[in-house]
PDB file of N, CA and C in Angstrom:
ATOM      1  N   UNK A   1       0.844  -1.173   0.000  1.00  0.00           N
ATOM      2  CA  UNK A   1       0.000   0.000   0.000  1.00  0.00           C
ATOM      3  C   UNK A   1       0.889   1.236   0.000  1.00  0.00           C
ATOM      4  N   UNK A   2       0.225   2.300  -0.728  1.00  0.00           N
ATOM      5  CA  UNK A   2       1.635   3.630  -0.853  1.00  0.00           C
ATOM      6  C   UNK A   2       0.984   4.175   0.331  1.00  0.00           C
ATOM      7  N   UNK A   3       2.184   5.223   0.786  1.00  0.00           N
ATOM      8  CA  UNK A   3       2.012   6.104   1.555  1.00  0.00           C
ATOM      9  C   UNK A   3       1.569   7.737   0.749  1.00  0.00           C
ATOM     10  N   UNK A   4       0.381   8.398   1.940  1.00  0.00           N
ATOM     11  CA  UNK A   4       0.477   9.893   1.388  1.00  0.00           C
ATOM     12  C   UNK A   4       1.549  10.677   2.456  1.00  0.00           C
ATOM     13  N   UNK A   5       1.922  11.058   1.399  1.00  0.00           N
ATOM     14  CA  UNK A   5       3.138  12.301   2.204  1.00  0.00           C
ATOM     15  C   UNK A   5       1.943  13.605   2.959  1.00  0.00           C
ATOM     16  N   UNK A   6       2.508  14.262   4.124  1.00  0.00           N
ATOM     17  CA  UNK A   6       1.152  15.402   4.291  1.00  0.00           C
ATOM     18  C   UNK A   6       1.544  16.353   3.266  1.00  0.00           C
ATOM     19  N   UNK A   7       2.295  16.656   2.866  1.00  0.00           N
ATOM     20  CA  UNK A   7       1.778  17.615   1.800  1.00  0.00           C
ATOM     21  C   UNK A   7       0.556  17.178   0.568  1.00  0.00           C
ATOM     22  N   UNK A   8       0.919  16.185   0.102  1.00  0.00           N
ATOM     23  CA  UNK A   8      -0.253  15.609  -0.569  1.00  0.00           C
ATOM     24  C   UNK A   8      -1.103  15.862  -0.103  1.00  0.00           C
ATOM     25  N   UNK A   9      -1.761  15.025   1.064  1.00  0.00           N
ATOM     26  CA  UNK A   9      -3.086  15.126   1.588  1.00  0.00           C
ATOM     27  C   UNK A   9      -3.428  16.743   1.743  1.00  0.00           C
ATOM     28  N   UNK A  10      -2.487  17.865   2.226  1.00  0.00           N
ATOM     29  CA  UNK A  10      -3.073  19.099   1.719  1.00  0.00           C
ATOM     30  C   UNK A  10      -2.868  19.395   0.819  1.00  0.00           C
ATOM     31  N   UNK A  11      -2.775  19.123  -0.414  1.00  0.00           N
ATOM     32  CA  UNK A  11      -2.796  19.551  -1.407  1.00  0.00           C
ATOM     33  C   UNK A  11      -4.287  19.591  -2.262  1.00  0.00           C
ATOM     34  N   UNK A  12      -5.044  17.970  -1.342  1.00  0.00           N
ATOM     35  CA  UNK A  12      -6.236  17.802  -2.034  1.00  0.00           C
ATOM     36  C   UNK A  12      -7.350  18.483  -0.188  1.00  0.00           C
ATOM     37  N   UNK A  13      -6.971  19.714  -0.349  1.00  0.00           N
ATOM     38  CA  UNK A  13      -8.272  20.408   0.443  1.00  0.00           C
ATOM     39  C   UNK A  13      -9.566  20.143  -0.160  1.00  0.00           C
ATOM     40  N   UNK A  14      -9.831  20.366  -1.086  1.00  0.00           N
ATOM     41  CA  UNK A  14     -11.341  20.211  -1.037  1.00  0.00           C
ATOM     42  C   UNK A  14     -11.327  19.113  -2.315  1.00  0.00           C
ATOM     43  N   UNK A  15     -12.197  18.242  -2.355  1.00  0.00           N
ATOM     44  CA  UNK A  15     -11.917  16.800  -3.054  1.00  0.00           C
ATOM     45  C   UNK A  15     -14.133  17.055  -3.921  1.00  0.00           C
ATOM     46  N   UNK A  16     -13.965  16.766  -5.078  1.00  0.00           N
ATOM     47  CA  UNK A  16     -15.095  17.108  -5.860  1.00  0.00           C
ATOM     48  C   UNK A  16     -16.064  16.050  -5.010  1.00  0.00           C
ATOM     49  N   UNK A  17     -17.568  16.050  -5.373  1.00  0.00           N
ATOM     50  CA  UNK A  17     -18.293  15.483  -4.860  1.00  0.00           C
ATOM     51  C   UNK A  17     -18.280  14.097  -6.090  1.00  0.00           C
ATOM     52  N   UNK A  18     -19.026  13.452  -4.836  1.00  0.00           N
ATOM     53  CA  UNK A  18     -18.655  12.001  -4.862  1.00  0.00           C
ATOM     54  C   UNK A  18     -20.340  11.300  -5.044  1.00  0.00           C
ATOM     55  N   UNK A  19     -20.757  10.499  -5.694  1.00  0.00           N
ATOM     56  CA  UNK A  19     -22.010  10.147  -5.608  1.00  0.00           C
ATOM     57  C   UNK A  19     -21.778   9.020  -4.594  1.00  0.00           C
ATOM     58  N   UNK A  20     -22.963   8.503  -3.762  1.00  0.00           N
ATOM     59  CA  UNK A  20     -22.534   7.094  -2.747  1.00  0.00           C
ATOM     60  C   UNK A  20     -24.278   6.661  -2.661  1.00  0.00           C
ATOM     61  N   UNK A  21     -24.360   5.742  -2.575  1.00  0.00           N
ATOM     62  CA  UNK A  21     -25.380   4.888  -2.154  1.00  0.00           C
ATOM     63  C   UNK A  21     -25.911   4.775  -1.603  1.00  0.00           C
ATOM     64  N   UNK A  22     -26.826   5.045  -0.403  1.00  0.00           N
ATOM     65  CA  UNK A  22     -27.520   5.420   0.591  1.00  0.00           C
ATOM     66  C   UNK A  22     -28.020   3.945   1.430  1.00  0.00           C
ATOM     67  N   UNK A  23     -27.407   3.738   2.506  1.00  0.00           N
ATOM     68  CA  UNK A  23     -27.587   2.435   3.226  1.00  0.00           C
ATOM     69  C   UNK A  23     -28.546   2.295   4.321  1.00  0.00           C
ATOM     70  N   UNK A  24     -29.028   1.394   5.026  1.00  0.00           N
ATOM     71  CA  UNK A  24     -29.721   1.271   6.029  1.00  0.00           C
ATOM     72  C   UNK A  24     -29.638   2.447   6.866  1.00  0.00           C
ATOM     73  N   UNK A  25     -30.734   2.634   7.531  1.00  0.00           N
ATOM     74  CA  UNK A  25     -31.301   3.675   8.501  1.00  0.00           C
ATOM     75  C   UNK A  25     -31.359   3.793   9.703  1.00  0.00           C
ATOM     76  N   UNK A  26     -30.787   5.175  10.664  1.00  0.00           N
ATOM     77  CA  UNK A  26     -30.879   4.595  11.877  1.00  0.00           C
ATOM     78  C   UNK A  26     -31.790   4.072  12.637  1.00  0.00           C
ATOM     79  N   UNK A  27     -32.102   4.281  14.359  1.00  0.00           N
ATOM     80  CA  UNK A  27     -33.174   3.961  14.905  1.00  0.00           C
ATOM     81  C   UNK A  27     -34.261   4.046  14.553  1.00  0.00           C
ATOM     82  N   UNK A  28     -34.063   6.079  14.156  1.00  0.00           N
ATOM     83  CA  UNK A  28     -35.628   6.857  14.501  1.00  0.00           C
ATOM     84  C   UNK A  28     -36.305   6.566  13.010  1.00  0.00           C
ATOM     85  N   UNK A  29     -35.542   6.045  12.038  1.00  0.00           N
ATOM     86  CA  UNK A  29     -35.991   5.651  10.677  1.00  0.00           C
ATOM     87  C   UNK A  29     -35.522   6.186   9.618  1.00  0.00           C
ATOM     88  N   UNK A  30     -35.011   7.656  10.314  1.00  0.00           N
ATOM     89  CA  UNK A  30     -34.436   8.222   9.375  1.00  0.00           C
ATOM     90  C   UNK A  30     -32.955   7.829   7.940  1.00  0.00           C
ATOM     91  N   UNK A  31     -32.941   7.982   6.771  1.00  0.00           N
ATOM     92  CA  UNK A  31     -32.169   7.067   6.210  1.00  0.00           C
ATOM     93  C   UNK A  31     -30.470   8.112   6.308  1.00  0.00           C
ATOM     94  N   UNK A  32     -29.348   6.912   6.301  1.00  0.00           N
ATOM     95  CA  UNK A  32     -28.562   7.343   6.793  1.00  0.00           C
ATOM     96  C   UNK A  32     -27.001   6.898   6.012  1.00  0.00           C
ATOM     97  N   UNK A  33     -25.964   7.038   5.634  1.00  0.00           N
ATOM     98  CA  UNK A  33     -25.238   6.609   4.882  1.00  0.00           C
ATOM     99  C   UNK A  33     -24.422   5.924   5.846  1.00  0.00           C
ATOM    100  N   UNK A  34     -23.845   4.866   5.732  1.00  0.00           N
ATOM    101  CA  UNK A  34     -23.320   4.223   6.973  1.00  0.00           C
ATOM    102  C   UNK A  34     -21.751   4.791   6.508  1.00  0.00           C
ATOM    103  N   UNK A  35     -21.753   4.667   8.100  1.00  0.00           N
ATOM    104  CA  UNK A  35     -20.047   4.970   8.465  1.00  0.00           C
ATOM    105  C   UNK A  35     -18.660   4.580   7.399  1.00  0.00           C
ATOM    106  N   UNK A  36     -18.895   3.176   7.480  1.00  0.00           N
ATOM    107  CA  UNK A  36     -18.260   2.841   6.538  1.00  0.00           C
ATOM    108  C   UNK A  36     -18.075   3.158   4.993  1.00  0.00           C
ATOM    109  N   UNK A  37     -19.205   3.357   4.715  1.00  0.00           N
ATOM    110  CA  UNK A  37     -19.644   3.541   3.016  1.00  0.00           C
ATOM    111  C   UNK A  37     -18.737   4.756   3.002  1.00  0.00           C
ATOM    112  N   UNK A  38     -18.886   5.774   3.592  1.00  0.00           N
ATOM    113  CA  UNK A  38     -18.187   7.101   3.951  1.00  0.00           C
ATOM    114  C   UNK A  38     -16.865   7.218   3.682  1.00  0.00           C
ATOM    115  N   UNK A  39     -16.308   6.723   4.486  1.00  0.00           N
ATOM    116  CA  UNK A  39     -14.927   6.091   4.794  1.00  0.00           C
ATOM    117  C   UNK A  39     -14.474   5.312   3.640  1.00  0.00           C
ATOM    118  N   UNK A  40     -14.690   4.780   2.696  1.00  0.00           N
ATOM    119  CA  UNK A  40     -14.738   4.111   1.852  1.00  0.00           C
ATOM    120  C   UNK A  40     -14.348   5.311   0.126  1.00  0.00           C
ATOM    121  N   UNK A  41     -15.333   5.792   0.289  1.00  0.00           N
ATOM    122  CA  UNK A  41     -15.746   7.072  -0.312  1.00  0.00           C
ATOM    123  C   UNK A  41     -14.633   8.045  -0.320  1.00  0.00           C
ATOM    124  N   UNK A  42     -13.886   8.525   1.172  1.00  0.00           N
ATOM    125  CA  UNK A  42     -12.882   9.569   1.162  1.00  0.00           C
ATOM    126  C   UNK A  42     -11.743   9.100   0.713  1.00  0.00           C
ATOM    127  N   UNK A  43     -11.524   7.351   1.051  1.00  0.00           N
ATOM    128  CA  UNK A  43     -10.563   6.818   0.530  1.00  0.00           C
ATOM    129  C   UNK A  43     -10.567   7.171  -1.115  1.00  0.00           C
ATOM    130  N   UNK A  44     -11.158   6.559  -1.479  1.00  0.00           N
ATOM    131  CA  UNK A  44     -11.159   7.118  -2.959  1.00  0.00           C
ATOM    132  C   UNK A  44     -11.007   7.760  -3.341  1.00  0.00           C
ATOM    133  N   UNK A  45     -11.601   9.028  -2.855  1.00  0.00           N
ATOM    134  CA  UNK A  45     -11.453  10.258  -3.507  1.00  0.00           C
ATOM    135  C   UNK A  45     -10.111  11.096  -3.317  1.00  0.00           C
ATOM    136  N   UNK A  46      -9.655  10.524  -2.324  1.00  0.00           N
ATOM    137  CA  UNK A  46      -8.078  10.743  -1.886  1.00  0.00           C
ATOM    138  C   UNK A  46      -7.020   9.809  -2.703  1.00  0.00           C
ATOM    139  N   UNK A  47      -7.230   8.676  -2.676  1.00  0.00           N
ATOM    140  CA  UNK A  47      -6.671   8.020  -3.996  1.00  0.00           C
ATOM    141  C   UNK A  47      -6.432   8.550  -5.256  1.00  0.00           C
ATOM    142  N   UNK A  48      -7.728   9.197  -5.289  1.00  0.00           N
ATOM    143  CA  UNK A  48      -8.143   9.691  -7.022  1.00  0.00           C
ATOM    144  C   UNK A  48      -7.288  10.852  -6.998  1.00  0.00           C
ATOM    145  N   UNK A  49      -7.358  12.041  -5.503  1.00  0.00           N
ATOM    146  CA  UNK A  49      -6.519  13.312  -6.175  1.00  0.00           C
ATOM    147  C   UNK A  49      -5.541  12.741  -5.822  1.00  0.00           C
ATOM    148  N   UNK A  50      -4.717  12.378  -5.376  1.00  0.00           N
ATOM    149  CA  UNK A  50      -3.029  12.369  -4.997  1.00  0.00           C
ATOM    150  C   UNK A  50      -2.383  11.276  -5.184  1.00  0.00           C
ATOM    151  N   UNK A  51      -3.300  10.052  -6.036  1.00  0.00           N
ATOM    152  CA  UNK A  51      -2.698   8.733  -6.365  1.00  0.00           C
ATOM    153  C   UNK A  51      -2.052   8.245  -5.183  1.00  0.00           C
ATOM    154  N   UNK A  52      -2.758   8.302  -4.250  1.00  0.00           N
ATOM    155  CA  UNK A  52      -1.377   7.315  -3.319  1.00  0.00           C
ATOM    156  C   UNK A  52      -3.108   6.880  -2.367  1.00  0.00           C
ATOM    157  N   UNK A  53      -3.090   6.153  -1.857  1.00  0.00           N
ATOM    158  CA  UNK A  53      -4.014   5.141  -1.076  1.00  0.00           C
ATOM    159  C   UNK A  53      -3.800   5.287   0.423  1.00  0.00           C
ATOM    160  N   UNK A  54      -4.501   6.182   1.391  1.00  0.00           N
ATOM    161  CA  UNK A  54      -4.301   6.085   3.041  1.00  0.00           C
ATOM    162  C   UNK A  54      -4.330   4.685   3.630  1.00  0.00           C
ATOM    163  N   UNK A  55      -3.588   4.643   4.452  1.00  0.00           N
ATOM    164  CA  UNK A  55      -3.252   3.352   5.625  1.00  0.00           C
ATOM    165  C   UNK A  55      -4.788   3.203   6.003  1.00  0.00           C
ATOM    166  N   UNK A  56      -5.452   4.286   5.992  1.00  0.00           N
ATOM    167  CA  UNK A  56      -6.590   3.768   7.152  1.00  0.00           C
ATOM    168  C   UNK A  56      -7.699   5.279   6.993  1.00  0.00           C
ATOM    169  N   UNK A  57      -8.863   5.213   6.680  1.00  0.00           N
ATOM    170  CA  UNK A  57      -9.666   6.003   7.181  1.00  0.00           C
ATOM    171  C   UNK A  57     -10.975   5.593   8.111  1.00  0.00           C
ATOM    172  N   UNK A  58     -11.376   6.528   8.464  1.00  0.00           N
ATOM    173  CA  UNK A  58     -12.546   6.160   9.707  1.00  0.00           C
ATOM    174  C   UNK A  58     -13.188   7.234  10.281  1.00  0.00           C
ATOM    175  N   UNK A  59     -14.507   6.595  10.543  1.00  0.00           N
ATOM    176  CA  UNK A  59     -15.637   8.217  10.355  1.00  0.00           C
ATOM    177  C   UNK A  59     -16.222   7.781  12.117  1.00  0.00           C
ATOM    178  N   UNK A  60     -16.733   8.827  12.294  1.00  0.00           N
ATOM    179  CA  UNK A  60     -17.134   8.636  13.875  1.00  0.00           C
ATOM    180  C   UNK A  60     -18.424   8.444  14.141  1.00  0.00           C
ATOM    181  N   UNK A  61     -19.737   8.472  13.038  1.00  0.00           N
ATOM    182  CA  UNK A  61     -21.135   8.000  12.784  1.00  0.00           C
ATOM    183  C   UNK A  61     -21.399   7.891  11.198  1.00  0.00           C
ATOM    184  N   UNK A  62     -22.564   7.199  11.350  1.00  0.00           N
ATOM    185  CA  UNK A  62     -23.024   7.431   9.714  1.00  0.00           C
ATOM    186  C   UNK A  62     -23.588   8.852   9.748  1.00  0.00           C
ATOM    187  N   UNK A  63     -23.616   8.795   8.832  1.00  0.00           N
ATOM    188  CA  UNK A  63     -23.789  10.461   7.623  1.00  0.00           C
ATOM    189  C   UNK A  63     -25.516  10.272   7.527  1.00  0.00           C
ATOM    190  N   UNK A  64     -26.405  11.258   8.105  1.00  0.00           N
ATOM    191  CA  UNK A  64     -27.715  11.417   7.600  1.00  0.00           C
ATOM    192  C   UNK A  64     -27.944  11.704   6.450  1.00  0.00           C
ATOM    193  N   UNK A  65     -29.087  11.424   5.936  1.00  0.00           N
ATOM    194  CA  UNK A  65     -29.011  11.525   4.285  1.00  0.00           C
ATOM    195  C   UNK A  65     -29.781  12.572   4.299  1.00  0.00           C
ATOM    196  N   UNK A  66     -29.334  13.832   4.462  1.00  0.00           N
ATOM    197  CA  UNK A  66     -29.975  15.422   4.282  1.00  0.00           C
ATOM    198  C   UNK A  66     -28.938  16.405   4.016  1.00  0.00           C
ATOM    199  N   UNK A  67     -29.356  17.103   2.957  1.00  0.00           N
ATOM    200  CA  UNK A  67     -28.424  18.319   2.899  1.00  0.00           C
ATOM    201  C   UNK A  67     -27.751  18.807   4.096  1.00  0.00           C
ATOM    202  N   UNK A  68     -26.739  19.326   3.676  1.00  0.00           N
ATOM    203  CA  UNK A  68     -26.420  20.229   5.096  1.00  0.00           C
ATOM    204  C   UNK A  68     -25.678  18.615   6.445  1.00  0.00           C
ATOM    205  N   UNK A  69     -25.959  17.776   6.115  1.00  0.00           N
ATOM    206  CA  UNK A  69     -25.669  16.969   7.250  1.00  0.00           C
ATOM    207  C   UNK A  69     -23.865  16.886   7.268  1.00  0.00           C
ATOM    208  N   UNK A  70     -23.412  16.687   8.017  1.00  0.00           N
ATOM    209  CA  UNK A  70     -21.902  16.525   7.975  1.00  0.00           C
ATOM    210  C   UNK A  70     -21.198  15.216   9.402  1.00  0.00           C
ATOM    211  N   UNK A  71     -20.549  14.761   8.865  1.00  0.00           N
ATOM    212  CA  UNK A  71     -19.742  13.860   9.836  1.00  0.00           C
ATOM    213  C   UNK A  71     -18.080  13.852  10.065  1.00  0.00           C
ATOM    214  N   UNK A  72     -17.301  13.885  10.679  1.00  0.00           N
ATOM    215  CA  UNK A  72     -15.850  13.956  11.054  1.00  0.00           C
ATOM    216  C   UNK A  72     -15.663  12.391  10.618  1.00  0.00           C
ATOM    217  N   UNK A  73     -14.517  12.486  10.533  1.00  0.00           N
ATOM    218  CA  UNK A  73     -13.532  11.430   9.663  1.00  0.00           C
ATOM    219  C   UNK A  73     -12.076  11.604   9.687  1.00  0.00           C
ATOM    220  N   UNK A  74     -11.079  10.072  10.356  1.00  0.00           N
ATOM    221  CA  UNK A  74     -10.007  10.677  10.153  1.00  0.00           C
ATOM    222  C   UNK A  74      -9.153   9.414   8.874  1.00  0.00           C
ATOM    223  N   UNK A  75      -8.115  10.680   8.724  1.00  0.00           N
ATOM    224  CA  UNK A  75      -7.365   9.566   7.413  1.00  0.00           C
ATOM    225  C   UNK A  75      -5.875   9.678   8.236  1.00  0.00           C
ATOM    226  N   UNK A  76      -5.393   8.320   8.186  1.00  0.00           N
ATOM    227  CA  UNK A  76      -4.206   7.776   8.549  1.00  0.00           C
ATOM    228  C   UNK A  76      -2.987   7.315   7.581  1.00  0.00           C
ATOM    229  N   UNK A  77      -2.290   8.265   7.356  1.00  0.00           N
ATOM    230  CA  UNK A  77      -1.143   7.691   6.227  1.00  0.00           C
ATOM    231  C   UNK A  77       0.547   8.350   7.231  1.00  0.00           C
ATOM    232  N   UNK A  78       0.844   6.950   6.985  1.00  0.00           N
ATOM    233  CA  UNK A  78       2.184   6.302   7.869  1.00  0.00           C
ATOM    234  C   UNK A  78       1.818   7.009   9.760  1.00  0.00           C
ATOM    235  N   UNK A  79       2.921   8.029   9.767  1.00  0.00           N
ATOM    236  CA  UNK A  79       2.596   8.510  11.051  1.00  0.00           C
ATOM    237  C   UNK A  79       1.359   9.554  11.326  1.00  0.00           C
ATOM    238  N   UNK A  80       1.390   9.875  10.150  1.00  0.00           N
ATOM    239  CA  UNK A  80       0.009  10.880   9.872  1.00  0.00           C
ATOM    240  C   UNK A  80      -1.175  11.140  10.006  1.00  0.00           C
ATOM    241  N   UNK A  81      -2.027  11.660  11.098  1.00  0.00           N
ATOM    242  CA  UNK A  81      -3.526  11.378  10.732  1.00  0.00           C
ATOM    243  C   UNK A  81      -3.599  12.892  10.842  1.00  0.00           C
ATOM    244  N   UNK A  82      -5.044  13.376   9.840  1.00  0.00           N
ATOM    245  CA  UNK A  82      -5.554  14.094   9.506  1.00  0.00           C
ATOM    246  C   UNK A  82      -7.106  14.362   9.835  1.00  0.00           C
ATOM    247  N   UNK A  83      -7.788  15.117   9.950  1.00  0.00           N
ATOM    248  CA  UNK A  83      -9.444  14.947   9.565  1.00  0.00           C
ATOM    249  C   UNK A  83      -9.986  15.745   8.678  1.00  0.00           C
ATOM    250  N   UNK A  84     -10.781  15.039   8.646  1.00  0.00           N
ATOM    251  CA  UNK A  84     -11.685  15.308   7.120  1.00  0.00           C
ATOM    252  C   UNK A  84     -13.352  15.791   7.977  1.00  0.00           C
ATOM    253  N   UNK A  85     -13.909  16.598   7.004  1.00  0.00           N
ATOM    254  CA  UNK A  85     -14.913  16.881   7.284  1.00  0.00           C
ATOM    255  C   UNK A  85     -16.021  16.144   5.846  1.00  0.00           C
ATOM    256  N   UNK A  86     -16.736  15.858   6.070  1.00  0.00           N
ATOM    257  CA  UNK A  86     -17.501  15.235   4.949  1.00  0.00           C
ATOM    258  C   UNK A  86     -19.389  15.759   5.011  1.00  0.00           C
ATOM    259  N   UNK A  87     -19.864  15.994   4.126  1.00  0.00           N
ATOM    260  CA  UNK A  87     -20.773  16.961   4.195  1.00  0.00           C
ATOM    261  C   UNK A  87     -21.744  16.905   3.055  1.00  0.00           C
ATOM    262  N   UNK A  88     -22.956  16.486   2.657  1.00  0.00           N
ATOM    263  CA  UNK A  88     -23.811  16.131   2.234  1.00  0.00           C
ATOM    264  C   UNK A  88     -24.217  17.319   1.325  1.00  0.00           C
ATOM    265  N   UNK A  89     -24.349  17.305  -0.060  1.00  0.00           N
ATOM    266  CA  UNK A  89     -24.415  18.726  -0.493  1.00  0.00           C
ATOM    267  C   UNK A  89     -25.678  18.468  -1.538  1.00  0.00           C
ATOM    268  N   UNK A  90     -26.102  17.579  -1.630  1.00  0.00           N
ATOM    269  CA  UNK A  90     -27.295  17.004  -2.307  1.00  0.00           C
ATOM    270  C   UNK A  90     -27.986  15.447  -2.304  1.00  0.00           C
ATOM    271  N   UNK A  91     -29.262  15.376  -2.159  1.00  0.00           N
ATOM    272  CA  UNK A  91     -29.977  13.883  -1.663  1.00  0.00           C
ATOM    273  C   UNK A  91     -30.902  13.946  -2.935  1.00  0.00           C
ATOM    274  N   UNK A  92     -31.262  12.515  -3.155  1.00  0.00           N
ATOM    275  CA  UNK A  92     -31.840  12.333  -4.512  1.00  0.00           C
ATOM    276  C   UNK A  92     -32.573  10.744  -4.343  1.00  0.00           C
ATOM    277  N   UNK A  93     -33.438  10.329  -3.579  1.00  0.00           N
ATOM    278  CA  UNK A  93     -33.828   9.224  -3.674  1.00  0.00           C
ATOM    279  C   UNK A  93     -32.627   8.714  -2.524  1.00  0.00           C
ATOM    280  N   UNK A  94     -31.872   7.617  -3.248  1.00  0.00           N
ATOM    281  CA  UNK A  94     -31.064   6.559  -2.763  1.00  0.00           C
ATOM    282  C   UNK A  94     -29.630   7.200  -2.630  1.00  0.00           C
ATOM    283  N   UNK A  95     -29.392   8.118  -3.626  1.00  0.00           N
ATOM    284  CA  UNK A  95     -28.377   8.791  -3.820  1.00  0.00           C
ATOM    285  C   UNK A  95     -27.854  10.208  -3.148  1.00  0.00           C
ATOM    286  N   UNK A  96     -26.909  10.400  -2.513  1.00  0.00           N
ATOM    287  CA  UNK A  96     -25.911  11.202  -1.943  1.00  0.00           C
ATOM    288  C   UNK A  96     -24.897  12.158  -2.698  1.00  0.00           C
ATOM    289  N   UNK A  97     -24.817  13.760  -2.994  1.00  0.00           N
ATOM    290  CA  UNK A  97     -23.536  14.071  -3.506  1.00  0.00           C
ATOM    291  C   UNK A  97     -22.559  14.547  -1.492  1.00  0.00           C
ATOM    292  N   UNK A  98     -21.440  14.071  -1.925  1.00  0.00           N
ATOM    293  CA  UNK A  98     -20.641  14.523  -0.725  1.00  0.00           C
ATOM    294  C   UNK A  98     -19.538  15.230  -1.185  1.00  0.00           C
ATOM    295  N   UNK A  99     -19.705  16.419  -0.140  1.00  0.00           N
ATOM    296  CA  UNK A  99     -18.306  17.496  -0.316  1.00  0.00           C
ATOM    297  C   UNK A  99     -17.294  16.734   0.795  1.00  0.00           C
ATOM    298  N   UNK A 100     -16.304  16.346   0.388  1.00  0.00           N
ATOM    299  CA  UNK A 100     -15.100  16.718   1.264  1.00  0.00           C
ATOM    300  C   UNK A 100     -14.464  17.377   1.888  1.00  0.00           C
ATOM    301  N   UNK A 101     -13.568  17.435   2.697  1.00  0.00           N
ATOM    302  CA  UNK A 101     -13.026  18.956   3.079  1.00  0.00           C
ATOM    303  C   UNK A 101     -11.741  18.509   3.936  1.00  0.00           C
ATOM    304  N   UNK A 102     -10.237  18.366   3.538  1.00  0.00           N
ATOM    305  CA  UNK A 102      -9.193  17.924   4.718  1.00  0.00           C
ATOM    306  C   UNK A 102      -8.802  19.146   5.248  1.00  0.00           C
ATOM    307  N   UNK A 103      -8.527  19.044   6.926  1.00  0.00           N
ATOM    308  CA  UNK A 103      -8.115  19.924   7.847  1.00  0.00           C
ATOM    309  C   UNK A 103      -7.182  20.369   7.122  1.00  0.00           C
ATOM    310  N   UNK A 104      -6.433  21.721   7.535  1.00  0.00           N
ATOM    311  CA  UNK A 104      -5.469  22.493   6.731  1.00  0.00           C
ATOM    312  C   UNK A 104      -4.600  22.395   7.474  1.00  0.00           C
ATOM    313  N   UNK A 105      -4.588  22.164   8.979  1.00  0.00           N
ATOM    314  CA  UNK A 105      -3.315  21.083   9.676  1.00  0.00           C
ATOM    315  C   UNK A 105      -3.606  20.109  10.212  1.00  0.00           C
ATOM    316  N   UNK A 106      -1.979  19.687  10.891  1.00  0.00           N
ATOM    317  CA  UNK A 106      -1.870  18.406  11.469  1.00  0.00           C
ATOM    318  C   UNK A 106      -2.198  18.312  12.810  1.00  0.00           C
TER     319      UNK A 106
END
């Protein structure tokens, strides 16, 4: 697996939106993008800008499926962790657009 250098990872501050799939729902019924799917998602899109693949990402709840909703997330490359903010910028049925956003430090 490559490593991201931190300059990379700031390099990709704001990462284009991402379409994702919309998964099971929490308690109250409301539908919700699970944690993982998320996490999954930033990987990629961090892959995609800076070609190099994080050690590890991980989100701290699932993502509600409503505009405006946002969840924390961190990305782990070598000694490095970072957070990400991730943020719901359009809902469509089943479908999700998500803004990204990596902290501007360490």
């Amino acid at each position: 697996m490559r490593r991201i250098s931190r300059s990379r990872i700031a390099a990709g501050t704001t990462l284009a939106a991402l379409t994702v799939l919309l998964t099971g729902g929490c308690s109250s019924g409301d539908p919700t993008i699970d944690k993982e799917n998320v996490a999954e998602k930033v990987s990629a899109a961090l892959t995609e800008e800076t070609g190099q693949t994080p050690d590890d990402v991980t989100c701290a709840e699932d993502l509600p499926a409503e505009v405006g909703a946002t969840v924390r997330c961190e990305v782990t490359a070598g000694s490095d962790t970072i957070g990400v903010t991730v943020t719901a910028t359009a809902v469509e049925g089943t479908n999700a657009e998500l803004d990204i956003q990596v902290d501007e430090t360490f």
